[in-house]
N, C-alpha and C. Protein backbone atom coordinates (compact mmCIF):
# COMPACT_ATOMS: atom_id res chain seq x y z
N UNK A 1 0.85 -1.17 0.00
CA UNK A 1 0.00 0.00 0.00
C UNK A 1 0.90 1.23 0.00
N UNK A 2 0.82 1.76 -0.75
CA UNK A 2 1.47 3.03 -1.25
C UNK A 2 0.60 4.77 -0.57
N UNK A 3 1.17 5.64 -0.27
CA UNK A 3 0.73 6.91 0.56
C UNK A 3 0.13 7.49 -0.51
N UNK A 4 0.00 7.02 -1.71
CA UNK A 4 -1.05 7.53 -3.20
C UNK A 4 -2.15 6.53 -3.02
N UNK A 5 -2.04 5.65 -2.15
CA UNK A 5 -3.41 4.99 -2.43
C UNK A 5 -4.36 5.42 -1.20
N UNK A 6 -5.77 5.62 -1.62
CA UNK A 6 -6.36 6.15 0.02
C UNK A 6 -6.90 5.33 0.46
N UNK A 7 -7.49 6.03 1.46
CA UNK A 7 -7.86 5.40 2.85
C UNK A 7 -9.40 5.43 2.86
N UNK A 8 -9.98 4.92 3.73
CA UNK A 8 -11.20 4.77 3.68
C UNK A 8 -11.78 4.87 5.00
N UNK A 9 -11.94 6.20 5.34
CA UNK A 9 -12.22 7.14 7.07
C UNK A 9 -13.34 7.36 7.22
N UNK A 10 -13.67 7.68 8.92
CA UNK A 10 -14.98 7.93 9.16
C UNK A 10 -14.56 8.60 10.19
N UNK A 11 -15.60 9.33 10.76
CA UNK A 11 -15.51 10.20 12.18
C UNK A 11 -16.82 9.63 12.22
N UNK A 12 -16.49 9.61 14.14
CA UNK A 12 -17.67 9.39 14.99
C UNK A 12 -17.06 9.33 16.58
N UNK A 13 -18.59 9.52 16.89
CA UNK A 13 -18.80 9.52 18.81
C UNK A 13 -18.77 7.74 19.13
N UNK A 14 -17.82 7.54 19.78
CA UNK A 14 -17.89 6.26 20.04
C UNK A 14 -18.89 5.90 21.06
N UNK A 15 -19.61 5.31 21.05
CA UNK A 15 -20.92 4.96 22.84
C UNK A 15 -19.75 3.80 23.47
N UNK A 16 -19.67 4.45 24.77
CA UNK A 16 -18.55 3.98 25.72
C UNK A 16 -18.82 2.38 26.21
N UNK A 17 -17.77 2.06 26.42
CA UNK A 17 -18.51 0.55 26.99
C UNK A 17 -18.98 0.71 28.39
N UNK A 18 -19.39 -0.33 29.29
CA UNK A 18 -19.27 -1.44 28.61
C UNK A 18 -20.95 -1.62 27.70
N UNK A 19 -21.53 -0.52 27.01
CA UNK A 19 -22.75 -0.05 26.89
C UNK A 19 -22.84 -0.07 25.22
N UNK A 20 -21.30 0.47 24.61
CA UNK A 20 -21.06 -0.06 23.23
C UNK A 20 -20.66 -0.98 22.63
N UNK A 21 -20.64 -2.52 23.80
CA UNK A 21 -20.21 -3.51 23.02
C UNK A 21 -20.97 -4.29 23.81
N UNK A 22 -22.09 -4.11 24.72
CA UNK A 22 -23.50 -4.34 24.57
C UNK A 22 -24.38 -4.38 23.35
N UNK A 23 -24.58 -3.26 22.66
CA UNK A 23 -25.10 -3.07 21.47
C UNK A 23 -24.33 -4.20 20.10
N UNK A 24 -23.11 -4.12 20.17
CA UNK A 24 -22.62 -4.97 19.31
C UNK A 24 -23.27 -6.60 19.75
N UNK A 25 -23.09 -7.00 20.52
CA UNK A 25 -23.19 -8.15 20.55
C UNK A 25 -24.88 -8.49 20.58
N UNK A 26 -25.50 -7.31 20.69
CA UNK A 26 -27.54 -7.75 20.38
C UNK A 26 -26.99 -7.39 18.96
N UNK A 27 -26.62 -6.67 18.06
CA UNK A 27 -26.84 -6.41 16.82
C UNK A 27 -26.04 -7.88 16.15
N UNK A 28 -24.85 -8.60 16.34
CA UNK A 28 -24.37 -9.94 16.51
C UNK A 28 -25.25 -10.72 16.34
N UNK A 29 -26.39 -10.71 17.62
CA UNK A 29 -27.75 -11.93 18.02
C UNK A 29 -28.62 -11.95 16.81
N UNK A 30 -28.64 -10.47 16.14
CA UNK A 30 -29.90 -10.71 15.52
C UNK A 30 -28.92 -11.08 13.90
N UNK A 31 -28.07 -11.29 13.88
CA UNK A 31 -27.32 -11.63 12.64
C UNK A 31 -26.99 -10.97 11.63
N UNK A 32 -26.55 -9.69 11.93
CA UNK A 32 -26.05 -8.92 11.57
C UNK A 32 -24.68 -9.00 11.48
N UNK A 33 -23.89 -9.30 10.14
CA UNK A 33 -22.80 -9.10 9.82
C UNK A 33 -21.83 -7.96 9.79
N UNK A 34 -22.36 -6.97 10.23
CA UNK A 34 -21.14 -5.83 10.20
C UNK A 34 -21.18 -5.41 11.87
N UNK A 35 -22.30 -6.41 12.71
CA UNK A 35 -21.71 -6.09 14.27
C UNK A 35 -20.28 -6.00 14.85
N UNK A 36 -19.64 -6.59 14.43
CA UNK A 36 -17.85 -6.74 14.95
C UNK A 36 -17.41 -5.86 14.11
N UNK A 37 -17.34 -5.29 12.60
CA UNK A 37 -16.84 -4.40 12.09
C UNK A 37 -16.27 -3.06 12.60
N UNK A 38 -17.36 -2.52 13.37
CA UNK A 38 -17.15 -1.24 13.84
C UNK A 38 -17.63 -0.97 15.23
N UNK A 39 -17.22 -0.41 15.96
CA UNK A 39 -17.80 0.25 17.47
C UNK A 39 -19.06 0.94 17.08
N UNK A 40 -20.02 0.16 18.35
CA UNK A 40 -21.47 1.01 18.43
C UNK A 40 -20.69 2.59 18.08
N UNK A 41 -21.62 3.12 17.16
CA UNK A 41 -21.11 4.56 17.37
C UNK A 41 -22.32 5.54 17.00
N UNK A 42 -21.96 6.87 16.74
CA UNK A 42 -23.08 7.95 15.94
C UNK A 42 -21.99 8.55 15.03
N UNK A 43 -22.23 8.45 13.76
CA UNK A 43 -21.56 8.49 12.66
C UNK A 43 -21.27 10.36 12.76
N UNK A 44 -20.41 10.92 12.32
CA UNK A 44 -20.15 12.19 11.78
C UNK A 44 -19.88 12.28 10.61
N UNK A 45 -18.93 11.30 10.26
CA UNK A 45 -18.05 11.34 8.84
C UNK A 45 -18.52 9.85 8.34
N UNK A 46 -19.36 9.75 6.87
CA UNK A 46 -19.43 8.53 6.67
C UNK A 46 -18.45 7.93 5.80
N UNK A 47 -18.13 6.65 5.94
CA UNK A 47 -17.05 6.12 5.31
C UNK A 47 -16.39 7.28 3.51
N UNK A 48 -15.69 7.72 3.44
CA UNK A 48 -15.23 8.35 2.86
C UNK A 48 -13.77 8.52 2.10
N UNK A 49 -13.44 8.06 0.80
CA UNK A 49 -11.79 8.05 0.44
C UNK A 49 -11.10 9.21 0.24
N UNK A 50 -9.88 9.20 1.14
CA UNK A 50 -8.97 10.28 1.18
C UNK A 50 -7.67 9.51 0.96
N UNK A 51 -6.66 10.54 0.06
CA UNK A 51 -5.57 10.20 0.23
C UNK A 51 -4.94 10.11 1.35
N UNK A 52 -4.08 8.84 1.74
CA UNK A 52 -3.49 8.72 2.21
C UNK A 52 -2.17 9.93 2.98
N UNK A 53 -1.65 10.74 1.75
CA UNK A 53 -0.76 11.90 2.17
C UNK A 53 -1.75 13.05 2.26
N UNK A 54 -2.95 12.86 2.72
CA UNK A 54 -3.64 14.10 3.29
C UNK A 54 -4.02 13.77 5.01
N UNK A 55 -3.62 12.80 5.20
CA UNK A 55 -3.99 12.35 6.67
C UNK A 55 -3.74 13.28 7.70
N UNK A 56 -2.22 13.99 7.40
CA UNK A 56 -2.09 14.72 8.84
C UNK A 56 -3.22 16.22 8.16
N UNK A 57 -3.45 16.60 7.47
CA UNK A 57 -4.53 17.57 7.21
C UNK A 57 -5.78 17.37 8.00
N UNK A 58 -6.22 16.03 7.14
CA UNK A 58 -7.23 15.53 7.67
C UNK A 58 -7.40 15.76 9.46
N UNK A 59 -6.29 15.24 9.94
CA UNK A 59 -5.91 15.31 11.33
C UNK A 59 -6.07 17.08 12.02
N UNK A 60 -5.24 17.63 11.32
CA UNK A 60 -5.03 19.00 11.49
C UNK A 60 -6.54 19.70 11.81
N UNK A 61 -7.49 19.47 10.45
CA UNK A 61 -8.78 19.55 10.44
C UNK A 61 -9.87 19.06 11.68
N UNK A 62 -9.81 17.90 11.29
CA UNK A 62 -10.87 17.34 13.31
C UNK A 62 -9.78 17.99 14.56
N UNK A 63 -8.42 18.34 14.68
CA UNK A 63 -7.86 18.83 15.82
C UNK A 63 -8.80 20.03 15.87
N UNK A 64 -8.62 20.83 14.81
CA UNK A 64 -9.24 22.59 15.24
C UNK A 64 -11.00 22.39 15.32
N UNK A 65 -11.39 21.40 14.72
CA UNK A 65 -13.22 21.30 14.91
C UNK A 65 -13.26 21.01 16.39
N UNK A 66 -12.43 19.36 17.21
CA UNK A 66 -12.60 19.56 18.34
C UNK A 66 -12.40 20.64 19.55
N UNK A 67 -11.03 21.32 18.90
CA UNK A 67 -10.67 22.48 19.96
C UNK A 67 -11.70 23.56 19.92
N UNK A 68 -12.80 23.57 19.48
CA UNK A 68 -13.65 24.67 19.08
C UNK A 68 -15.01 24.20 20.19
N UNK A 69 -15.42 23.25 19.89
CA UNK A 69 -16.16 22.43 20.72
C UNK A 69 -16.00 21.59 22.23
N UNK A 70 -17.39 22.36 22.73
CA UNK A 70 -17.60 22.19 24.09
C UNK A 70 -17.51 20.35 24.48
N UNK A 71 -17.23 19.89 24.98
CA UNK A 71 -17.71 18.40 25.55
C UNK A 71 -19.45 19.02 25.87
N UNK A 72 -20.35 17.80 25.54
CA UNK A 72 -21.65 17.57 25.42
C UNK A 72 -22.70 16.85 25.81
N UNK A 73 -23.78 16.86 26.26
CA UNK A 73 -24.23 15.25 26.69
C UNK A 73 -25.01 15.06 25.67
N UNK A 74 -24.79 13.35 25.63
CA UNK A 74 -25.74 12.55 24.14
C UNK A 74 -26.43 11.90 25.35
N UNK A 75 -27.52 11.72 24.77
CA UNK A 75 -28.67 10.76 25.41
C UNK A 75 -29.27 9.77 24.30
N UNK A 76 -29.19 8.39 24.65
CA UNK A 76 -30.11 7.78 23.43
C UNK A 76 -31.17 6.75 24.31
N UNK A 77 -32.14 6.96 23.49
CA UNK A 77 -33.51 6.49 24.44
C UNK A 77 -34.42 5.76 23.01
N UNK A 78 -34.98 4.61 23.48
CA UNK A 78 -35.76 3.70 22.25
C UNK A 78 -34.85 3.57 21.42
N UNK A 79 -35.71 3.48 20.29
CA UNK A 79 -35.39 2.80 18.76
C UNK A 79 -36.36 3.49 17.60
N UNK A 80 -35.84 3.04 16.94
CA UNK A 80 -36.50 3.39 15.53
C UNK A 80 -35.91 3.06 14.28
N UNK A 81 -36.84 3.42 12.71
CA UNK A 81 -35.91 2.72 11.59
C UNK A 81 -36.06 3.60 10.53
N UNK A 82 -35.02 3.44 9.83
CA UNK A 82 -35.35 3.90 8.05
C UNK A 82 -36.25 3.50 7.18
N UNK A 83 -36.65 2.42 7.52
CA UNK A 83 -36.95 1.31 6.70
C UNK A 83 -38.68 2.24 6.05
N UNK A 84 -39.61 2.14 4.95
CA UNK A 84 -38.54 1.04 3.83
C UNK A 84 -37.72 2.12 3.09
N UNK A 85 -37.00 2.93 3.28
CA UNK A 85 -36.15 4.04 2.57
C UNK A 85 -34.44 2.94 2.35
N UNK A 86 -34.03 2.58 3.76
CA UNK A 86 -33.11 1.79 4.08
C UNK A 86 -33.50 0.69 4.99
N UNK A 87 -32.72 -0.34 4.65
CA UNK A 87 -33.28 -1.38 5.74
C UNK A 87 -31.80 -1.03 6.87
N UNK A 88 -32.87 -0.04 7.73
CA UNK A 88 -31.92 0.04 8.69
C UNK A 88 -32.90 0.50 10.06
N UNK A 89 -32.07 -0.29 11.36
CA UNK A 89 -32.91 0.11 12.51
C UNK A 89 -31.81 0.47 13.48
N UNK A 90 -32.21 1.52 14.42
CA UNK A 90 -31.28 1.99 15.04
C UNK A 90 -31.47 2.45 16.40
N UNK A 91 -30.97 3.17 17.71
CA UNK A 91 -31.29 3.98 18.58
C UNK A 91 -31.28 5.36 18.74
N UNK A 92 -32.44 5.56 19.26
CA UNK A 92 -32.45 7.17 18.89
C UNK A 92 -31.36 8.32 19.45
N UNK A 93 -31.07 9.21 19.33
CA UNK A 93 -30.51 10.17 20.17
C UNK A 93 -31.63 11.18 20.27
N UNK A 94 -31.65 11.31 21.32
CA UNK A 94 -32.78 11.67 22.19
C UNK A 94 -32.87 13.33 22.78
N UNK A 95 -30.93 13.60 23.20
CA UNK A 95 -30.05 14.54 23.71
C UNK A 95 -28.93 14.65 22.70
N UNK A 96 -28.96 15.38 22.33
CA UNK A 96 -27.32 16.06 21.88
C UNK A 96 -27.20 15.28 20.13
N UNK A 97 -28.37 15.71 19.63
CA UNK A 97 -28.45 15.54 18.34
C UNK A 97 -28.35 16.61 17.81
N UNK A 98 -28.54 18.19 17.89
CA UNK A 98 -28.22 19.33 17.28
C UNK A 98 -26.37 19.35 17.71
N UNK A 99 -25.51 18.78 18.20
CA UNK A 99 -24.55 19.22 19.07
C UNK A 99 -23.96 18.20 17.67
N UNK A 100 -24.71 17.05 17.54
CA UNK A 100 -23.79 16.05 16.64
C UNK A 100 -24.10 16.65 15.01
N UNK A 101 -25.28 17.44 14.99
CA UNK A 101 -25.29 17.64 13.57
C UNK A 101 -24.54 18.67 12.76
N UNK A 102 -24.20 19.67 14.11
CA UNK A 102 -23.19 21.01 13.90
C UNK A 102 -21.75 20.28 13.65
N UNK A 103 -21.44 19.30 14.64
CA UNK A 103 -19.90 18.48 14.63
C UNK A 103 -19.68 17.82 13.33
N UNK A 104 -21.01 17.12 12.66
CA UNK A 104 -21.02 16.76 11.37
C UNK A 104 -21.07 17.33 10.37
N UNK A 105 -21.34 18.89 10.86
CA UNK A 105 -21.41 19.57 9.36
C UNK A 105 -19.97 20.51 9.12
N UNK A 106 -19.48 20.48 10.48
CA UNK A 106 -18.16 21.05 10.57
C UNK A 106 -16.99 19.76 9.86
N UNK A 107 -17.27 18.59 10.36
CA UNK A 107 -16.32 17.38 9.70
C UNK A 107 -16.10 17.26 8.46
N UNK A 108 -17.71 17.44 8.06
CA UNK A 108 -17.64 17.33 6.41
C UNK A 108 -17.31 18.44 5.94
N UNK A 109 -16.35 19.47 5.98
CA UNK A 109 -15.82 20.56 5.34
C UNK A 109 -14.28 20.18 5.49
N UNK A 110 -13.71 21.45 4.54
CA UNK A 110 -11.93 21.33 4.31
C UNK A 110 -11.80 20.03 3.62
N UNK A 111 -10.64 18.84 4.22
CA UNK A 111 -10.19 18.20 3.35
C UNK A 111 -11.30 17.18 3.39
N UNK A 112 -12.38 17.33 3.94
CA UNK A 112 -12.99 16.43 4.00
C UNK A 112 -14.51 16.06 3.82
N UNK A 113 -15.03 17.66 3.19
CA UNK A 113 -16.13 18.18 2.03
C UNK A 113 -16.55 16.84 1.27
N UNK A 114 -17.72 17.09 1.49
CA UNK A 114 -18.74 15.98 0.84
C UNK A 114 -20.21 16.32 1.03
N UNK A 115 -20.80 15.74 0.32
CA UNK A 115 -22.40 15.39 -0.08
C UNK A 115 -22.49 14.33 0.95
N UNK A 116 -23.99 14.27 1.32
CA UNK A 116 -24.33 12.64 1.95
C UNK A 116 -25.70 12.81 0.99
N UNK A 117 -26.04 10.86 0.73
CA UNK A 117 -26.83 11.16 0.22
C UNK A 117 -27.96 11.10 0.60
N UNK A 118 -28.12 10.83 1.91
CA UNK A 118 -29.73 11.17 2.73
C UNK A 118 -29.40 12.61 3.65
N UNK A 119 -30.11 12.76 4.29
CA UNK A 119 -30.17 14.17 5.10
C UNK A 119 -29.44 13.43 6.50
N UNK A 120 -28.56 14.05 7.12
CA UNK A 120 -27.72 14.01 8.52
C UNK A 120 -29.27 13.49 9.70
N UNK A 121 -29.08 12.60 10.27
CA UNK A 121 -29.90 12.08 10.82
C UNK A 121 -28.77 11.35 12.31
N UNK A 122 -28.34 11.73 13.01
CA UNK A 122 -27.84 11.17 14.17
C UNK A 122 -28.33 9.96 14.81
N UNK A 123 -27.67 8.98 14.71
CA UNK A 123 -28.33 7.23 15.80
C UNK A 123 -27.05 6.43 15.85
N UNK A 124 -27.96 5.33 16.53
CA UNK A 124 -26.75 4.68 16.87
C UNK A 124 -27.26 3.44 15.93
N UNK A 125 -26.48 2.86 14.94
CA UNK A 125 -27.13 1.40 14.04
C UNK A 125 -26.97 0.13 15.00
N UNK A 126 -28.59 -0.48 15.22
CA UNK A 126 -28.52 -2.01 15.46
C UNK A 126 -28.71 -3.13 14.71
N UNK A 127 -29.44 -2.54 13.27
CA UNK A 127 -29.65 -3.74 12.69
C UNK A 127 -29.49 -3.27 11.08
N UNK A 128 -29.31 -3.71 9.98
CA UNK A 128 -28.60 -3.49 8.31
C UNK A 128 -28.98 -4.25 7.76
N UNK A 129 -29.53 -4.21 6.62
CA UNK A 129 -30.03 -5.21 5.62
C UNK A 129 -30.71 -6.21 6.08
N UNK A 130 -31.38 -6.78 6.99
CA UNK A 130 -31.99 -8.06 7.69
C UNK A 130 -33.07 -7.99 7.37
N UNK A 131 -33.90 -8.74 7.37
CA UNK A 131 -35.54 -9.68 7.05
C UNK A 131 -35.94 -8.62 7.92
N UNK A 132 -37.18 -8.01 7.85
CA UNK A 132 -38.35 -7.33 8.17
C UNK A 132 -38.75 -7.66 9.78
N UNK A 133 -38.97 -8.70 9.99
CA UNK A 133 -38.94 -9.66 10.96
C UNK A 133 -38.10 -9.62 12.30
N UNK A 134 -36.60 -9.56 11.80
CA UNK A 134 -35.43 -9.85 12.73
C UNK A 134 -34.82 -7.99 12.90
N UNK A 135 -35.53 -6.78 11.57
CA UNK A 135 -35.65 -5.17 12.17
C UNK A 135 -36.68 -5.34 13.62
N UNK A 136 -37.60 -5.53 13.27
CA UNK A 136 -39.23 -5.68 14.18
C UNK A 136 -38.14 -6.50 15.97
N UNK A 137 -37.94 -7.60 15.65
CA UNK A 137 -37.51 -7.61 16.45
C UNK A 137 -36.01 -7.07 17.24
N UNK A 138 -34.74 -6.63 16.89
CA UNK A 138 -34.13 -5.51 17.33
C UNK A 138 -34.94 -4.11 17.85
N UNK A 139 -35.71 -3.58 17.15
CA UNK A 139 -36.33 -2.30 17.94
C UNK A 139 -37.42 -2.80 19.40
N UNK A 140 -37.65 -4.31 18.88
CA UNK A 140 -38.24 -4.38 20.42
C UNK A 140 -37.48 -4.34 21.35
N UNK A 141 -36.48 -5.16 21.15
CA UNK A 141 -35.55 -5.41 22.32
C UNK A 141 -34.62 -4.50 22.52
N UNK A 142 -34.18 -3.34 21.85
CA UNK A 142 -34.07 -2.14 22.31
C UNK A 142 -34.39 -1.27 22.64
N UNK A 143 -36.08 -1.23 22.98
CA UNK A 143 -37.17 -0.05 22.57
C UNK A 143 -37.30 0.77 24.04
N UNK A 144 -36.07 0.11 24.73
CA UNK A 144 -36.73 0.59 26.75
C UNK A 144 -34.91 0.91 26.72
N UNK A 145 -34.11 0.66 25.80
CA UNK A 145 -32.53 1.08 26.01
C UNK A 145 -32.40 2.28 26.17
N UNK A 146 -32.04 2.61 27.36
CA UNK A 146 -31.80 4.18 27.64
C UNK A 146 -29.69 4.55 28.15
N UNK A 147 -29.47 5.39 27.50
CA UNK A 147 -28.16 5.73 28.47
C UNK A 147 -27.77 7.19 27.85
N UNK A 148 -27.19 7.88 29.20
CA UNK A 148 -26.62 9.40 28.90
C UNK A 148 -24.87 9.28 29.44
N UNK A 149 -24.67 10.14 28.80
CA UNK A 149 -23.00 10.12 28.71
C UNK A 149 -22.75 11.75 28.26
N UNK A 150 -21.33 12.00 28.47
CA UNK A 150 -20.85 13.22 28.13
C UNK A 150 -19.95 13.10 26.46
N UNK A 151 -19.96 13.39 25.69
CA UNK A 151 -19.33 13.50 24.90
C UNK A 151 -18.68 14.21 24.67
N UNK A 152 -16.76 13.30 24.76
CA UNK A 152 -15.75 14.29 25.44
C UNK A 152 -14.24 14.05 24.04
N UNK A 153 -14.87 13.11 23.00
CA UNK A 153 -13.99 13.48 21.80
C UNK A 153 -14.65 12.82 20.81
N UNK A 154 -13.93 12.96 19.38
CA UNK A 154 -14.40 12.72 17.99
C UNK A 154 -13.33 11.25 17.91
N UNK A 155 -13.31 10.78 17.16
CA UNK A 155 -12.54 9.78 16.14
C UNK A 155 -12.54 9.57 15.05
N UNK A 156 -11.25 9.47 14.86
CA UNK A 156 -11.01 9.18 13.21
C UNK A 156 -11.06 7.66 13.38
N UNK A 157 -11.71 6.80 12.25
CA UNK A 157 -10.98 5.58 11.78
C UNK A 157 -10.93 5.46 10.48
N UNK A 158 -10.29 4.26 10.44
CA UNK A 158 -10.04 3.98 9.08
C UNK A 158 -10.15 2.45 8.97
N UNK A 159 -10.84 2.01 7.57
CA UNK A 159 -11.38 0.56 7.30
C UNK A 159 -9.90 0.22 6.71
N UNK A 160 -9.64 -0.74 8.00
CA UNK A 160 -8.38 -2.34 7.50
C UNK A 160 -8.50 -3.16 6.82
N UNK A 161 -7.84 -3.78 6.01
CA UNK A 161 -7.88 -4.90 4.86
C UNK A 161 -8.49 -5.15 5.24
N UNK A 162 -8.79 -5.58 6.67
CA UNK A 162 -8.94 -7.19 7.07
C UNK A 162 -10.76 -7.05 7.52
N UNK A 163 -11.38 -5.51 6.89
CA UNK A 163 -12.46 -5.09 6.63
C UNK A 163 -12.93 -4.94 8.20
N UNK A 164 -12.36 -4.31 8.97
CA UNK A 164 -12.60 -4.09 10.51
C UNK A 164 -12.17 -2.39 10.62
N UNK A 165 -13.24 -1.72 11.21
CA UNK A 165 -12.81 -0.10 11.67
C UNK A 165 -12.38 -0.63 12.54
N UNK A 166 -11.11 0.74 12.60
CA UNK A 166 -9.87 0.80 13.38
C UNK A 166 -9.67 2.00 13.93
N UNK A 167 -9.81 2.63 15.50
CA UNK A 167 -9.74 4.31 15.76
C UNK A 167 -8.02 4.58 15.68
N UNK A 168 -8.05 5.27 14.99
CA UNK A 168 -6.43 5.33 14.53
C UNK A 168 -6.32 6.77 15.35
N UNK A 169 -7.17 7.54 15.51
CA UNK A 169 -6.83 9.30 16.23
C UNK A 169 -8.09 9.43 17.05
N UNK A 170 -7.82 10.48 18.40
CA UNK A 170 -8.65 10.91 19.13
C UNK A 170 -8.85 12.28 18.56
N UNK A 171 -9.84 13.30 19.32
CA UNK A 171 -9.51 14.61 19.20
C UNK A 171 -10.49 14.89 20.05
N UNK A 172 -10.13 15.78 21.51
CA UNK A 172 -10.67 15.56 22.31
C UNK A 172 -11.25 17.23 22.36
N UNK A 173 -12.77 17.17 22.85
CA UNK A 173 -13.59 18.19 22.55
C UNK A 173 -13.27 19.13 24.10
N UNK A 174 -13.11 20.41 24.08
CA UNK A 174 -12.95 21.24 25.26
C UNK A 174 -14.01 21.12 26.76
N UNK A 175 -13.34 20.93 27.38
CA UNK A 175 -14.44 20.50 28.75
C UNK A 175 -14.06 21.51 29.72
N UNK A 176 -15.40 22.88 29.55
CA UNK A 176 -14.91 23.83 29.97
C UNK A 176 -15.43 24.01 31.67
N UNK A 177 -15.50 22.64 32.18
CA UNK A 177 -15.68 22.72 33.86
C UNK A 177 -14.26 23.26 34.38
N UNK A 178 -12.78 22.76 33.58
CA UNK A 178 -11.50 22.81 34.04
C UNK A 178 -11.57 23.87 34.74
């Protein structure tokens, strides 16, 4: 792999354990193949190719978005789905969804400007492509999942051969109790 070939990055709020690998392992149950792929998270940056020799930019870029930004509280409470737009079911954010949509609209600028092609919608994914059936059931069994947390940095990752996100950088958001 050559520093001309790119990378394939995302930013997001990681949901802390042991509460985000809770979620992985119900999204696992219901047979969902990209549960181990990636950390429960709330997406900012969706998977996206950048060169490789733009990384420390890239970096440079989420450093000054986080140093700008307060630490936050996310709250996610129930469930809900795309479906039938996407077969996708997820948990809501409940708290600190205007906080993630400003962080996302700041991410996606500079080296890292893009289109999405649905409208910015903040959650956390439990279930992807699955039978009608096995959505129905994930939103039940998440439909009473409640947890609040502070959200106190961003992450970069980047998708490994070996087709597993990887948090390769922190960037930690200002926590102005200090």
């Amino acid at each position: 792999m050559s520093s001309s070939d790119p990378a394939t990055v995302g930013v997001a709020v990681t949901i802390p354990d042991p509460w985000g690998e809770q979620i992985q392992e119900l999204r696992a149950s219901f047979g969902d193949p990209l549960a181990w792929t990636i950390p429960s998270h709330v997406t900012l940056l969706p998977p996206t190719q950048v060169p490789r020799h733009r990384m420390s930019e890239v970096d440079e870029h989420l450093g000054r978005i986080a140093a700008e930004r307060s630490v936050f509280p996310l709250a996610l409470d129930g469930t809900a789905t795309f479906r039938p737009v996407t077969q996708t079911s997820f948990v809501v954010v409940s708290e600190g969804a205007d906080a993630c949509a400003q962080l996302a609209d700041s991410v996606r600028s500079g080296p890292l400007r893009r289109s999405l092609p649905f409208p910015y919608h903040p959650h956390v994914t439990i279930a992807v492509d699955l039978a009608d059936p096995v959505h129905d059931q994930a939103e039940g069994e998440l439909a009473r999942f409640t947890l609040r947390f502070d959200v106190a940095e961003i992450e970069r990752y980047e998708l490994a051969e070996h087709g597993v996100w990887e948090s390769v950088a922190a960037f930690p958001l200002v926590d102005r109790h200090d």
